[in-house]
Protein backbone atom coordinates (compact mmCIF):
# COMPACT_ATOMS: atom_id res chain seq x y z
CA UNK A 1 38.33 35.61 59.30
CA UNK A 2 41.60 33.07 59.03
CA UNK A 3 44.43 35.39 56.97
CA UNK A 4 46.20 32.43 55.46
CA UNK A 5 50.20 32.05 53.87
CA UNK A 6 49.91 30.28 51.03
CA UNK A 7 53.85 30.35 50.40
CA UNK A 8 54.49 26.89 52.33
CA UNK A 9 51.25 25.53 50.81
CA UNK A 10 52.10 25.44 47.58
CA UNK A 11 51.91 21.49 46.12
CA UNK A 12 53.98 20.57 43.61
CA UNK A 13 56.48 21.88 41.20
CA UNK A 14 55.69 22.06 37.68
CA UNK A 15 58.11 20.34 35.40
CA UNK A 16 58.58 22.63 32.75
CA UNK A 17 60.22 26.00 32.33
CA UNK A 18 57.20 28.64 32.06
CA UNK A 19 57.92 31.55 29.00
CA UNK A 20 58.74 34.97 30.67
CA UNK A 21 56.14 37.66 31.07
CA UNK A 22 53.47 36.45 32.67
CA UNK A 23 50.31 37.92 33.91
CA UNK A 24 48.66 37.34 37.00
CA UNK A 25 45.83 39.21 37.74
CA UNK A 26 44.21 38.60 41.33
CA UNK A 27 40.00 38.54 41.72
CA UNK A 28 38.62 40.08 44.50
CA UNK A 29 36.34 36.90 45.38
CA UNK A 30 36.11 33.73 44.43
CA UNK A 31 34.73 30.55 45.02
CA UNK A 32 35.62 26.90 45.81
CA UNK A 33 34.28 23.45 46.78
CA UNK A 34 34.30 21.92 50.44
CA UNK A 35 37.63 20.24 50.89
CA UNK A 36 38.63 20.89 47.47
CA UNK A 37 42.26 22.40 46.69
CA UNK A 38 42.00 26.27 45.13
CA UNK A 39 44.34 26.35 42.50
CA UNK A 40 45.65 29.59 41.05
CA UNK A 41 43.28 29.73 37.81
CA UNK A 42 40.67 29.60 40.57
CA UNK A 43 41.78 33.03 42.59
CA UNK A 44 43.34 35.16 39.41
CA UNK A 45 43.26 35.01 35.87
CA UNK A 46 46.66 34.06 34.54
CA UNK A 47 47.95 35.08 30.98
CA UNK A 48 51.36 34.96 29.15
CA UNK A 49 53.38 34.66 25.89
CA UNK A 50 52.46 30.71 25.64
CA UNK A 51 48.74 30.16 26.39
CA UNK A 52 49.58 26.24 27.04
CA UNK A 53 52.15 27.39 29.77
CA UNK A 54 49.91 29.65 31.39
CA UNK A 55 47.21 27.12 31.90
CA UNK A 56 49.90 24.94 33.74
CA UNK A 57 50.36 28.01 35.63
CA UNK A 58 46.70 28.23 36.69
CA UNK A 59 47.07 24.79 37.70
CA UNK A 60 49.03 25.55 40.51
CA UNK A 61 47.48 24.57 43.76
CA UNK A 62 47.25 27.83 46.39
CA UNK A 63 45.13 26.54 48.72
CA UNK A 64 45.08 22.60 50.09
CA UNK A 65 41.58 21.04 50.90
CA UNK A 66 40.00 24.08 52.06
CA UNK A 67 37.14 23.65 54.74
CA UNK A 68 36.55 27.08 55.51
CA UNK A 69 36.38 30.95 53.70
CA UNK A 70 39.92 32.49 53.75
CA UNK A 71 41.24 35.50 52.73
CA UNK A 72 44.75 35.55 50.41
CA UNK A 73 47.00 38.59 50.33
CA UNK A 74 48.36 39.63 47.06
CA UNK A 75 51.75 39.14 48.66
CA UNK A 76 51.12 35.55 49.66
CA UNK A 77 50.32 34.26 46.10
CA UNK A 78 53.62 36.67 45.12
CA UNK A 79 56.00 35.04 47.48
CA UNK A 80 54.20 31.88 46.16
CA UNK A 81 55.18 32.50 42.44
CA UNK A 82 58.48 33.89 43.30
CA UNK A 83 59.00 30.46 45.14
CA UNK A 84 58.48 28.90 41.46
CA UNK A 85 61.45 30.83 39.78
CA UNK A 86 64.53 29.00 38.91
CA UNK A 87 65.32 26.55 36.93
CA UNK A 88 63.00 24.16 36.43
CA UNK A 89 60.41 26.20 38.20
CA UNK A 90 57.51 27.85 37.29
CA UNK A 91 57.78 31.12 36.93
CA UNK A 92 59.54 33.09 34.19
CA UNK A 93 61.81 35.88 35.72
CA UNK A 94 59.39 38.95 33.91
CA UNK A 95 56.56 38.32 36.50
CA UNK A 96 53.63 40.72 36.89
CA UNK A 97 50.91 40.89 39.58
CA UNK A 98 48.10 42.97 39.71
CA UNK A 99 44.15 43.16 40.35
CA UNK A 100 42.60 43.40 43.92
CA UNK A 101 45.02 42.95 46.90
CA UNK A 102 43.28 40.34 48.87
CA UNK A 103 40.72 37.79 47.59
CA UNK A 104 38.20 36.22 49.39
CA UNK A 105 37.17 32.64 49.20
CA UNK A 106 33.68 31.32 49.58
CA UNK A 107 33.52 27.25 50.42
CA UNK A 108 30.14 26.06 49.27
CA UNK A 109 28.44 22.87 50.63
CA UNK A 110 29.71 23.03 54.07
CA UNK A 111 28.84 24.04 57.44
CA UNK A 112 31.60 27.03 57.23
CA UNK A 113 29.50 30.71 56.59
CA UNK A 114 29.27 31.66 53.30
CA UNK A 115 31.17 34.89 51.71
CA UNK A 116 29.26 35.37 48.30
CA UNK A 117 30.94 35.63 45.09
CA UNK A 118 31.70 38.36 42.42
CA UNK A 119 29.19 37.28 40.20
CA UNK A 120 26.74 36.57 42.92
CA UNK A 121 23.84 39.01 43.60
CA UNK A 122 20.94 38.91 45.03
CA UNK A 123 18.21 40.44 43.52
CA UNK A 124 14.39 40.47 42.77
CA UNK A 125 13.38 38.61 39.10
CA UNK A 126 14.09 40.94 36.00
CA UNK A 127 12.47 40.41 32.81
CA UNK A 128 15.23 39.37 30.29
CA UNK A 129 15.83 42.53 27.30
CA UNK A 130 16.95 41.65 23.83
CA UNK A 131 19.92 43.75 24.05
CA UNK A 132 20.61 45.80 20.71
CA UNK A 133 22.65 48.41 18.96
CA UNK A 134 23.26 51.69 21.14
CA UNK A 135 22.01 54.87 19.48
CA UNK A 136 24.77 57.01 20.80
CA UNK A 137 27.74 57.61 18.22
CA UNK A 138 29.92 56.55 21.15
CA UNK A 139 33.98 56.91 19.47
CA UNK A 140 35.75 53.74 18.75
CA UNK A 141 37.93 52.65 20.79
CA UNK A 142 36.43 55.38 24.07
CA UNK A 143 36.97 54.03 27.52
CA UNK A 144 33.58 52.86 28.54
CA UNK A 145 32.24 54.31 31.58
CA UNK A 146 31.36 51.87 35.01
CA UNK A 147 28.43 49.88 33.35
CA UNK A 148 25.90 49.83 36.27
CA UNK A 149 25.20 45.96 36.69
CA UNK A 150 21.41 44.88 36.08
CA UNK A 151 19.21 43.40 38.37
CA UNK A 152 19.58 39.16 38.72
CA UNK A 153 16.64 37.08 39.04
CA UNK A 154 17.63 34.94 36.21
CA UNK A 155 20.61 32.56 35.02
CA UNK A 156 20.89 34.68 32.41
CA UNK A 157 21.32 37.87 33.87
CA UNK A 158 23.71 36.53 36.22
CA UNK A 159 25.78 35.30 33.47
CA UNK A 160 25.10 39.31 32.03
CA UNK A 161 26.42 41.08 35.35
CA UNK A 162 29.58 38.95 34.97
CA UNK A 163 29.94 40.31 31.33
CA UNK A 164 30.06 42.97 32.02
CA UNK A 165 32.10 43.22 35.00
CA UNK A 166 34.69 41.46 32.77
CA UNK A 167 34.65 43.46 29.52
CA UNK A 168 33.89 47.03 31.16
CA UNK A 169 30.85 46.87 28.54
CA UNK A 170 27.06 48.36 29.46
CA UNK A 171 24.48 46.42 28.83
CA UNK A 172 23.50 47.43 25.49
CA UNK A 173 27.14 46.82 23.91
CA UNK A 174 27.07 43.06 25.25
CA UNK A 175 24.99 40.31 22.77
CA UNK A 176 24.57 36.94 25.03
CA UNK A 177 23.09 33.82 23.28
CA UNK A 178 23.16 30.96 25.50
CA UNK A 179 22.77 27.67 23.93
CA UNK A 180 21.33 25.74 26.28
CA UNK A 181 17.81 24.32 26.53
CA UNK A 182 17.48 23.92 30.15
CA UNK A 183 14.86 25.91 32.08
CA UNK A 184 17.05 26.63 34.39
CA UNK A 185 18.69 29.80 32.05
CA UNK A 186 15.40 32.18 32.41
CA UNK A 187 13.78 30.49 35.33
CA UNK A 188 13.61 32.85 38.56
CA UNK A 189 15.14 32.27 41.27
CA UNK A 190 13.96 32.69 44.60
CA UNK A 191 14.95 35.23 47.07
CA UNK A 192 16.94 33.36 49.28
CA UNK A 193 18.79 31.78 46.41
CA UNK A 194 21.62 32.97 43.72
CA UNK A 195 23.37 31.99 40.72
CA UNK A 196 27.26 31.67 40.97
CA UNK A 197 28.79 31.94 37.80
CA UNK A 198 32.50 30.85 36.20
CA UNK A 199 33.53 31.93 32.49
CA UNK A 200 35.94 29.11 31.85
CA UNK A 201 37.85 31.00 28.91
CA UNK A 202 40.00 33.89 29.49
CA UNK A 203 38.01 36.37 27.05
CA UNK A 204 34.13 37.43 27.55
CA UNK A 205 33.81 37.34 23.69
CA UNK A 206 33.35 34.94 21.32
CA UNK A 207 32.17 30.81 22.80
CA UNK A 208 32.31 31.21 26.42
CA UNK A 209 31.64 28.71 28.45
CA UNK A 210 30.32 28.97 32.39
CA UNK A 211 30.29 26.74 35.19
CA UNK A 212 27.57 27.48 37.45
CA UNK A 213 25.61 26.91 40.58
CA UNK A 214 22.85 27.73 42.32
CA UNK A 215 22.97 27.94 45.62
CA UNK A 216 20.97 28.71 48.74
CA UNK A 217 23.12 30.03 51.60
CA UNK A 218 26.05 26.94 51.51
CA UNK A 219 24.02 24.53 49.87
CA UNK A 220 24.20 23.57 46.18
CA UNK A 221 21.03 23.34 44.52
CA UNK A 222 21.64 22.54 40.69
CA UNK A 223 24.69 22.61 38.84
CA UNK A 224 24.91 23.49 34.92
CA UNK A 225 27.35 24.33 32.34
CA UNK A 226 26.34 26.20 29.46
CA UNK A 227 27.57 27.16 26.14
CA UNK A 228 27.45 30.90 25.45
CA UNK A 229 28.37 33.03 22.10
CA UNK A 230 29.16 36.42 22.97
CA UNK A 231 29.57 39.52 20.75
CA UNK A 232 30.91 43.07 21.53
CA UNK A 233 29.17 46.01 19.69
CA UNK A 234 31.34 48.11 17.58
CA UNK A 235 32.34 51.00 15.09
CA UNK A 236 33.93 49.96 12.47
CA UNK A 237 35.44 51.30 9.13
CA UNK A 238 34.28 50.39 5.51
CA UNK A 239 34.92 51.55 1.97
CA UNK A 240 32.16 53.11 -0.12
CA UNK A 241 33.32 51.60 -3.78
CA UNK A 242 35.94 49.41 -4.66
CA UNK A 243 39.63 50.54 -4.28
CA UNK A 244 42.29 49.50 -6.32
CA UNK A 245 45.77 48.74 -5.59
CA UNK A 246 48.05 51.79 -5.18
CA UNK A 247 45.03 54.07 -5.16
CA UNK A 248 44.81 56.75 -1.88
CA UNK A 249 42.16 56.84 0.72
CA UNK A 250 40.17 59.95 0.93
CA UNK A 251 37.91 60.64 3.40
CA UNK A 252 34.72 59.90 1.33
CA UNK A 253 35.83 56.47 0.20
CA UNK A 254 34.99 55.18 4.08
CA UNK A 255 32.40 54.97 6.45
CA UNK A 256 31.57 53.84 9.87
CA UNK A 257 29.22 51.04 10.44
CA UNK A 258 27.79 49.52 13.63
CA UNK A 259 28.86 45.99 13.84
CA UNK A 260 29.07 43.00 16.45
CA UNK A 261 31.89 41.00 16.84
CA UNK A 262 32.46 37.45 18.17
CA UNK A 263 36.59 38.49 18.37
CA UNK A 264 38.80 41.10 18.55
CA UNK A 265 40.33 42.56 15.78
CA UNK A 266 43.68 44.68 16.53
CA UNK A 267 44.37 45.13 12.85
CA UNK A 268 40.70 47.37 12.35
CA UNK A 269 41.08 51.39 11.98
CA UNK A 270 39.40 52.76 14.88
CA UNK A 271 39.00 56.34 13.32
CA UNK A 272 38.76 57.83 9.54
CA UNK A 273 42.08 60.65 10.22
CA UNK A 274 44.26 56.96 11.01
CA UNK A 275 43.55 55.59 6.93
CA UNK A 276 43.43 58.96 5.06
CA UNK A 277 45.90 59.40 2.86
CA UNK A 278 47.45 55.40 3.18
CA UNK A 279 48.22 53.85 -0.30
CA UNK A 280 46.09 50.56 -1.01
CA UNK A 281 48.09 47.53 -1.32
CA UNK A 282 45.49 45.30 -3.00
CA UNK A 283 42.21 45.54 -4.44
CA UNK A 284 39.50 46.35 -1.78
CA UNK A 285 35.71 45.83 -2.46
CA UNK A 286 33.01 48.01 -1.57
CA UNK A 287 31.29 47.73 1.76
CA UNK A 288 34.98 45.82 3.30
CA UNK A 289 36.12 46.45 6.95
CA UNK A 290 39.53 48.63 5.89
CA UNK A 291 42.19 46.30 7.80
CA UNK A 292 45.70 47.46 8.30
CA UNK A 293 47.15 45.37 6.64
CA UNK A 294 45.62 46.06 3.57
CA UNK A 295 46.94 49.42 3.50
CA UNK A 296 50.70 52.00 3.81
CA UNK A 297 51.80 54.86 4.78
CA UNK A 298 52.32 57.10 1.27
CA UNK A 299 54.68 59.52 1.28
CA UNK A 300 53.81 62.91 -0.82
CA UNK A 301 57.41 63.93 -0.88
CA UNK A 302 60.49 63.23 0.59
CA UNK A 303 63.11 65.72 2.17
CA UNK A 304 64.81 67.44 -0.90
CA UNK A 305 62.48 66.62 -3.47
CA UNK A 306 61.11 69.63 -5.91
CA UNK A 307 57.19 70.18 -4.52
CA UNK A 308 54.98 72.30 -6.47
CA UNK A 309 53.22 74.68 -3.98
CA UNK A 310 49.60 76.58 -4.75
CA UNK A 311 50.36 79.59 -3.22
CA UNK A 312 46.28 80.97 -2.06
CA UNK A 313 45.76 84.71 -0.99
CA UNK A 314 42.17 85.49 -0.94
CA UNK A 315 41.56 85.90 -4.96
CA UNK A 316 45.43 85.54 -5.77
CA UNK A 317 46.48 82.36 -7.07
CA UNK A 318 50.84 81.93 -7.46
CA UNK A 319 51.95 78.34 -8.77
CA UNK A 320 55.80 78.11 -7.00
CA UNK A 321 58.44 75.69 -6.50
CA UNK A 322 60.70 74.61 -3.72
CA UNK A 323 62.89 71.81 -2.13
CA UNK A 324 60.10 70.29 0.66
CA UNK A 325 62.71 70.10 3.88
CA UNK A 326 61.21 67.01 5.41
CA UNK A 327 59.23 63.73 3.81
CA UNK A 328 55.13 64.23 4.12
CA UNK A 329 52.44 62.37 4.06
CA UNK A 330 48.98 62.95 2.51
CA UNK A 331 47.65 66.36 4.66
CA UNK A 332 50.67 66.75 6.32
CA UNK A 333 52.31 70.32 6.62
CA UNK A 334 55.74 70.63 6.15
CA UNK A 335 58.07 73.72 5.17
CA UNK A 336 58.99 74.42 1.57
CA UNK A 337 61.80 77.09 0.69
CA UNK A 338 61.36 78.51 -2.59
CA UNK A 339 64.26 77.36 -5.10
CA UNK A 340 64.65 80.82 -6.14
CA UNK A 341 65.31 82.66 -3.08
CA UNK A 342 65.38 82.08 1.31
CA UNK A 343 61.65 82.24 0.99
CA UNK A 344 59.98 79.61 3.07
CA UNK A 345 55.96 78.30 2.71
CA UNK A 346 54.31 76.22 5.06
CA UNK A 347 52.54 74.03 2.21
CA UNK A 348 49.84 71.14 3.35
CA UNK A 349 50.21 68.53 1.03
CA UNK A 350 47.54 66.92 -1.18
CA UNK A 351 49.11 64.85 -3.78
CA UNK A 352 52.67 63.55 -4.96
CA UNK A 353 54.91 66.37 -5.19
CA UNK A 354 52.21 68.91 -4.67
CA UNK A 355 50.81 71.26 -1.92
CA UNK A 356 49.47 74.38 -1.29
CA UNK A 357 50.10 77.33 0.65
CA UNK A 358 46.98 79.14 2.17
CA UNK A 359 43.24 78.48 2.55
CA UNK A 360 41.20 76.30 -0.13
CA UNK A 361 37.68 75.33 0.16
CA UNK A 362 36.82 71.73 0.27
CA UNK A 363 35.34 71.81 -3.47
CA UNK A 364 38.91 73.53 -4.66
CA UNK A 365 41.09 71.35 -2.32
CA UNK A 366 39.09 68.00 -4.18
CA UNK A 367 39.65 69.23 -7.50
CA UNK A 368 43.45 69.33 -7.14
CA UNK A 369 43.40 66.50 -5.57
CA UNK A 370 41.75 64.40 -8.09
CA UNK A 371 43.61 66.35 -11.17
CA UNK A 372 46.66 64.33 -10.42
């Protein structure tokens, strides 16, 4: 196969001054029309500070009027970017590059051999599965293992396989509804024929939309875009009863429940230890995702302040008092030297100004808790 530069083939300069930082992330295999320029959206998926500028970006032609499958280097489209830098060019001067090393271009509708496509596979028909909630207690916010990819006999599950392969997810933690009437979406496909697929947004959540085609060795058989909404199963965090403002989170004021989302949400708690003991800064209902920014850090006591410390031994209960010698949150253990001599405690604290010393059972460590 032809190993193309694509340094001197870049067309065109783009008028305006891209924002530093961004992210070019090269796909193993793509594919392209007969005699049709590849631009750069077309070989890597391109992200930055300013998602206008990195869509001119993507526009960036790599490849004029191809007629026949290539194969770029990851330092071609490099040299190509760095090309762009200056002023007035392209590129911002905080570029990264990453993904495969080479990609691989397939021209369809020619006479040129065919390479396939990453979301291309050929496969027996599969019935289509409702997909639904896992029953594993998989943790929040877990690396997923390699989802193995399912069989493709179907638009449908070719559009699945590239879900997957974008988010990471298995199967059963991907919701696909296409909205599209065509028969084309669940209609098998023979064996000599396949379904190459495009998302045309940068996210696999949420509206995504696909280009596809169905093609039989170089030849295009039907052509369809579809609509999709896709949501990404989660655990998420919700209160048990209404919490007021200033009030602190204990752990049986939330819960986990399963969810799907259509959209990420960076500001969710991802476990119950990262909102215990944070100080409510409005009123929360019951049953409410606990967001981050609803909520602070509380401090118990801060470094120098008097702390009353439950001194436990077995059956002997001694109320003391010391200056705590750092600030504490809710749980957190800190040292406490008694006011009254060099004594030092290491005291867990469980409310303002108050700790204790020792082992309490849950029952006893509740009570004091909810005395204040």
């Amino acid at each position: 196969m032809k190993m193309i530069k694509i340094a001197a083939m870049v067309m065109g300069v783009l008028v305006c001054s891209l924002a530093q930082g961004q992210v070019v992330r090269i796909k193993a295999q793509a594919t392209a029309e007969f005699r049709q320029d590849v631009r750069l959206g077309d070989v890597a998926t391109v992200s930055g500070v300013d998602s206008k500028q990195a869509e001119q970006l993507s526009d960036m032609v790599v490849v004029a009027d191809i007629e026949k499958p290539v194969t770029i280097k990851a330092e071609a489209i490099l040299m190509a970017l760095i090309s762009q830098r200056g002023p007035g060019g392209a590129v911002g001067n905080n570029l990264q590059i990453g993904g495969s090393s080479i990609c691989e271009i397939t021209v369809v509708n020619n006479k040129a051999t065919a390479m396939g496509a990453v979301s291309a596979v050929e496969a027996p028909a599969a019935p289509v599965v409702k997909t639904k909630a896992p029953a594993a207690t998989t943790q929040p916010g877990a690396p997923a293992s390699q989802p193995a990819l399912p069989e493709v006999g179907t638009l449908r599950d070719a559009i699945m396989a590239r879900l997957m392969t974008d988010s990471g997810l298995p199967r059963d933690q991907l919701q696909l509804d296409i909205n599209s009437t065509s028969p084309l979406v669940d209609a098998p496909v023979e064996a000599t024929q396949k379904w190459l697929v495009r998302p045309l947004s940068r996210t696999p959540q949420g509206v995504v939309p696909f280009e596809t085609q169905l093609v039989q060795g170089t030849k295009v058989l039907q052509r369809l875009n579809v609509e999709t909404e896709v949501k990404w199963y989660q655990k998420v965090l919700v209160t048990t009863d209404k919490i007021g403002r200033g009030d602190v989170i204990t752990a049986e004021k939330v819960r986990y429940e399963e969810v799907w989302l259509d959209r990420k949400m960076p500001t969710l708690f991802h476990t119950d230890k990262e909102v215990i003991g944070l100080e409510a800064q409005r009123d929360v209902d019951a049953g409410t995702q606990v967001d981050q920014r609803d909520f602070k850090p509380l401090l118990m006591a801060h470094k120098g302040d008097f702390v009353t410390v439950l001194y436990v031994d077995g059956p002997v209960q001694v109320q003391l008092r010391g200056r705590a010698q750092a600030d504490a949150r809710f749980h957190q253990q800190i040292t406490v030297q008694s006011d009254k001599s060099s004594d030092t405690y290491q005291v867990v604290m469980l409310r303002k100004n108050m700790g204790v010393a020792g082992a309490i059972s849950a029952v006893q460590e509740k009570q004091l808790i909810d005395a204040q």
